[in-house]
Protein backbone atom coordinates (compact mmCIF):
# COMPACT_ATOMS: atom_id res chain seq x y z
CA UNK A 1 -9.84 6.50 -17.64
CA UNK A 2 -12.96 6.58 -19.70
CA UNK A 3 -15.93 8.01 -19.38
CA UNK A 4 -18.07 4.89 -18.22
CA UNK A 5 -15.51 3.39 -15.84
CA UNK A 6 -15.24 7.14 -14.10
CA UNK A 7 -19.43 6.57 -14.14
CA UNK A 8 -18.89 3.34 -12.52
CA UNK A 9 -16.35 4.58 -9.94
CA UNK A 10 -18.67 7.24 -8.86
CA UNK A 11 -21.29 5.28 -8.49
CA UNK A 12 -19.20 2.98 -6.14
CA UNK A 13 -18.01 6.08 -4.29
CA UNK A 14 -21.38 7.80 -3.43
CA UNK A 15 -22.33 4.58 -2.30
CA UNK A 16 -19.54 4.04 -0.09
CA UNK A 17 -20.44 7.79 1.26
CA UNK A 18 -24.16 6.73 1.83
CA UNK A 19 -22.42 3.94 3.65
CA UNK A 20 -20.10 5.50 5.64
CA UNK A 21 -21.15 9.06 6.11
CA UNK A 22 -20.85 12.21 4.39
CA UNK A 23 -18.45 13.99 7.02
CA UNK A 24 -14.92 14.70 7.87
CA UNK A 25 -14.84 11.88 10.40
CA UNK A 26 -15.64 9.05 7.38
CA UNK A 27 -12.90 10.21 5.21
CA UNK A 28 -10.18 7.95 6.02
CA UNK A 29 -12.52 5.03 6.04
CA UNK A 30 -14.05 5.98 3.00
CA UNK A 31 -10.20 6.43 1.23
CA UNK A 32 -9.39 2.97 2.70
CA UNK A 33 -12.65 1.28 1.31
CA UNK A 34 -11.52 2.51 -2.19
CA UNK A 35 -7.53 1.33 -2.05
CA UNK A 36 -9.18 -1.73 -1.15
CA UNK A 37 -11.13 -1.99 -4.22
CA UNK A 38 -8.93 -0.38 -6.77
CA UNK A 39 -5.84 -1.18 -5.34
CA UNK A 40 -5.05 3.23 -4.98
CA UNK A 41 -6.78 6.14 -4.82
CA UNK A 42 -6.57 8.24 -8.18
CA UNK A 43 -6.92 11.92 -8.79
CA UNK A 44 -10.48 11.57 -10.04
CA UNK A 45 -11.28 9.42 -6.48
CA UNK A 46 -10.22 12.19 -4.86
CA UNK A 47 -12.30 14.51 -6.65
CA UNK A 48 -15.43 12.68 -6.56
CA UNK A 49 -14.65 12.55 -2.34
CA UNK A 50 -13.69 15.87 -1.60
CA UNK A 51 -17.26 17.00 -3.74
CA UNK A 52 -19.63 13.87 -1.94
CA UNK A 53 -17.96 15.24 1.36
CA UNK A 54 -18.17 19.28 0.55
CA UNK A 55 -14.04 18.89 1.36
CA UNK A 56 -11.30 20.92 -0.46
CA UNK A 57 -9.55 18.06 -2.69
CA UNK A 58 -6.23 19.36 -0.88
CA UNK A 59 -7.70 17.94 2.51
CA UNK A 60 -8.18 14.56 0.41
CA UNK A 61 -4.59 14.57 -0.89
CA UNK A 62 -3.19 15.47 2.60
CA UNK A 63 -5.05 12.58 4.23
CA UNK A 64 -3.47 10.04 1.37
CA UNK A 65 0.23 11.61 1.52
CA UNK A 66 0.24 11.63 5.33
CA UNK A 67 -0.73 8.28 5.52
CA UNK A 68 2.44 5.61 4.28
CA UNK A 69 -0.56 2.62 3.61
CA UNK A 70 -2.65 4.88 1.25
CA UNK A 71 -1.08 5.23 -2.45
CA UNK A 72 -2.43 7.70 -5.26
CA UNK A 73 -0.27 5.87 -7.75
CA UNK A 74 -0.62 2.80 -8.87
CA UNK A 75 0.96 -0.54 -6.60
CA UNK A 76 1.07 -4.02 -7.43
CA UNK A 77 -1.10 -6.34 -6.19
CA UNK A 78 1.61 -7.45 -3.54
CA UNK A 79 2.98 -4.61 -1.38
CA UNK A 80 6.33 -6.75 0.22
CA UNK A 81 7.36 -4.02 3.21
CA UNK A 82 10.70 -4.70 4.41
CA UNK A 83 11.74 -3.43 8.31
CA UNK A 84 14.05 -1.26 8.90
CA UNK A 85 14.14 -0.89 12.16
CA UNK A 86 17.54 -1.03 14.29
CA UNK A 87 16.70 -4.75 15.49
CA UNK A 88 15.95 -6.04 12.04
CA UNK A 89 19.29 -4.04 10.70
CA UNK A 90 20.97 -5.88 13.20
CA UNK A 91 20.04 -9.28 12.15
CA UNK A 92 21.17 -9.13 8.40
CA UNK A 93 18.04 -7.25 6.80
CA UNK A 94 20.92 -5.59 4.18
CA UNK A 95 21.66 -9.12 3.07
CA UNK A 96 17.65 -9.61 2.95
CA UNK A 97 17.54 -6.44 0.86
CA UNK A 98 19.62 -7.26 -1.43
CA UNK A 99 18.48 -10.62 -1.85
CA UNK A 100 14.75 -9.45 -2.62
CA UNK A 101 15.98 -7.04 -5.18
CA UNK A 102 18.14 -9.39 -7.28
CA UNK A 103 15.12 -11.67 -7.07
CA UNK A 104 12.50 -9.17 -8.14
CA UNK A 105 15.00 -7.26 -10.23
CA UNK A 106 13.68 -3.19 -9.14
CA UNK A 107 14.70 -1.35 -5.83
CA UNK A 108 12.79 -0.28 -3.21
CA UNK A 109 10.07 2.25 -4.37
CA UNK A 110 9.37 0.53 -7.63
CA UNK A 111 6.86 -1.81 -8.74
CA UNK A 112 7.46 -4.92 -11.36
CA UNK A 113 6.16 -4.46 -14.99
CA UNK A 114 4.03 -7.08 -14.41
CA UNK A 115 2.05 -4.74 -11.45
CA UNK A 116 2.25 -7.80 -9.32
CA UNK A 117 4.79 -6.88 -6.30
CA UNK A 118 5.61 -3.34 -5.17
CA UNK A 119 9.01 -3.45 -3.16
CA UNK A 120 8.39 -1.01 0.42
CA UNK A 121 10.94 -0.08 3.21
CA UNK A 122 8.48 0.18 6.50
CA UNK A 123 10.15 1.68 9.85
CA UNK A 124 8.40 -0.67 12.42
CA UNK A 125 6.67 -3.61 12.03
CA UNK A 126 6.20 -4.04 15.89
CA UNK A 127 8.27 -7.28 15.32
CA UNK A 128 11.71 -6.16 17.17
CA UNK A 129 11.16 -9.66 19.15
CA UNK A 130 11.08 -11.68 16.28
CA UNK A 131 13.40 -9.60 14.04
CA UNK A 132 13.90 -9.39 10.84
CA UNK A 133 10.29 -8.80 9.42
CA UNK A 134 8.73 -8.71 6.26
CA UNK A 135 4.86 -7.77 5.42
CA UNK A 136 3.29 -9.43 2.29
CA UNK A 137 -0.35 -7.05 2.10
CA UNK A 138 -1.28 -7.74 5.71
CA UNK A 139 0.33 -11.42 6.45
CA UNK A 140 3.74 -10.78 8.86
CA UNK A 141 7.08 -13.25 8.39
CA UNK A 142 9.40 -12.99 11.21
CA UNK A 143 12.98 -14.28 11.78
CA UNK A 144 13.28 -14.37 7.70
CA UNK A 145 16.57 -14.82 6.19
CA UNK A 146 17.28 -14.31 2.43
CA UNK A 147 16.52 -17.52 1.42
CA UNK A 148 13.21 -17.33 3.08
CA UNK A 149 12.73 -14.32 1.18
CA UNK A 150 13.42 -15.49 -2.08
CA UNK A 151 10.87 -18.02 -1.21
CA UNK A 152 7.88 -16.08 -0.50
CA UNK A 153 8.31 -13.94 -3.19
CA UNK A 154 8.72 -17.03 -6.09
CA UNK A 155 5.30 -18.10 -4.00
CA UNK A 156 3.81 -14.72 -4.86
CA UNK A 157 5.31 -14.48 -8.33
């Protein structure tokens, strides 16, 4: 990262801190307020966080890693989570799974060269009723098939 775009990152950070607050108690808001922006958290975020909030950057890191919807890596710009729940299991999701691979051509855990689409499992959705679910960012499709699938993510693409 260069120098000014760490300058400009601060900057956005102490003001999300003014924003916010400077304790404990705004550090998962603050963390989500800057995935939002840059799309993860990096190792200098977490820095510049743990010093605004007089936090040990381990207490930082811990907050990211226990959370599964904050990242410290790079994701693409469309996180597809795929249920895998017992109801969604039992309605096809393998044949899903395998259908959204071949289609994006990575595996779960990976991310397209492009940075566009990062390929999730999730364990619950809250969807059992409408099962099987898929999660584009925050928009929900229930009672997808592969097809369907395929669909959504040649929309996205």
């Amino acid at each position: 990262m260069l120098v000014l775009e760490k300058n400009a990152q601060s900057e956005v950070i102490e003001e999300l801190v003014k924003n916010l607050g400077n304790n404990r108690s705004s550090l998962l808001e603050i963390l989500q307020a800057i995935q939002k922006r840059y799309n993860f958290i990096s190792d200098f975020a977490q820095q510049e966080v743990a010093r605004l909030l007089n936090i040990h950057p381990v207490e930082v890191y811990s907050i990211i890693s226990f959370y599964s919807f904050l990242y410290s890596k790079p994701r693409g710009r469309n996180i597809i989570r795929l249920c895998r729940t017992i109801s969604c299991n039992m309605k096809a999701q393998k044949n899903i799974e395998e259908a959204v691979k071949k289609e994006l051509g990575i595996n779960f855990g990976e991310t397209t060269k492009d940075r566009r689409i990062t390929l999730e499992y999730t364990n619950c959705l809250g969807m059992c009723d409408v099962a099987p679910a898929m999660l584009d960012n925050e928009r929900v499709y229930t009672r997808i098939d592969p097809e369907t699938a395929v669909k959504i993510l040649k929309e996205i693409k």
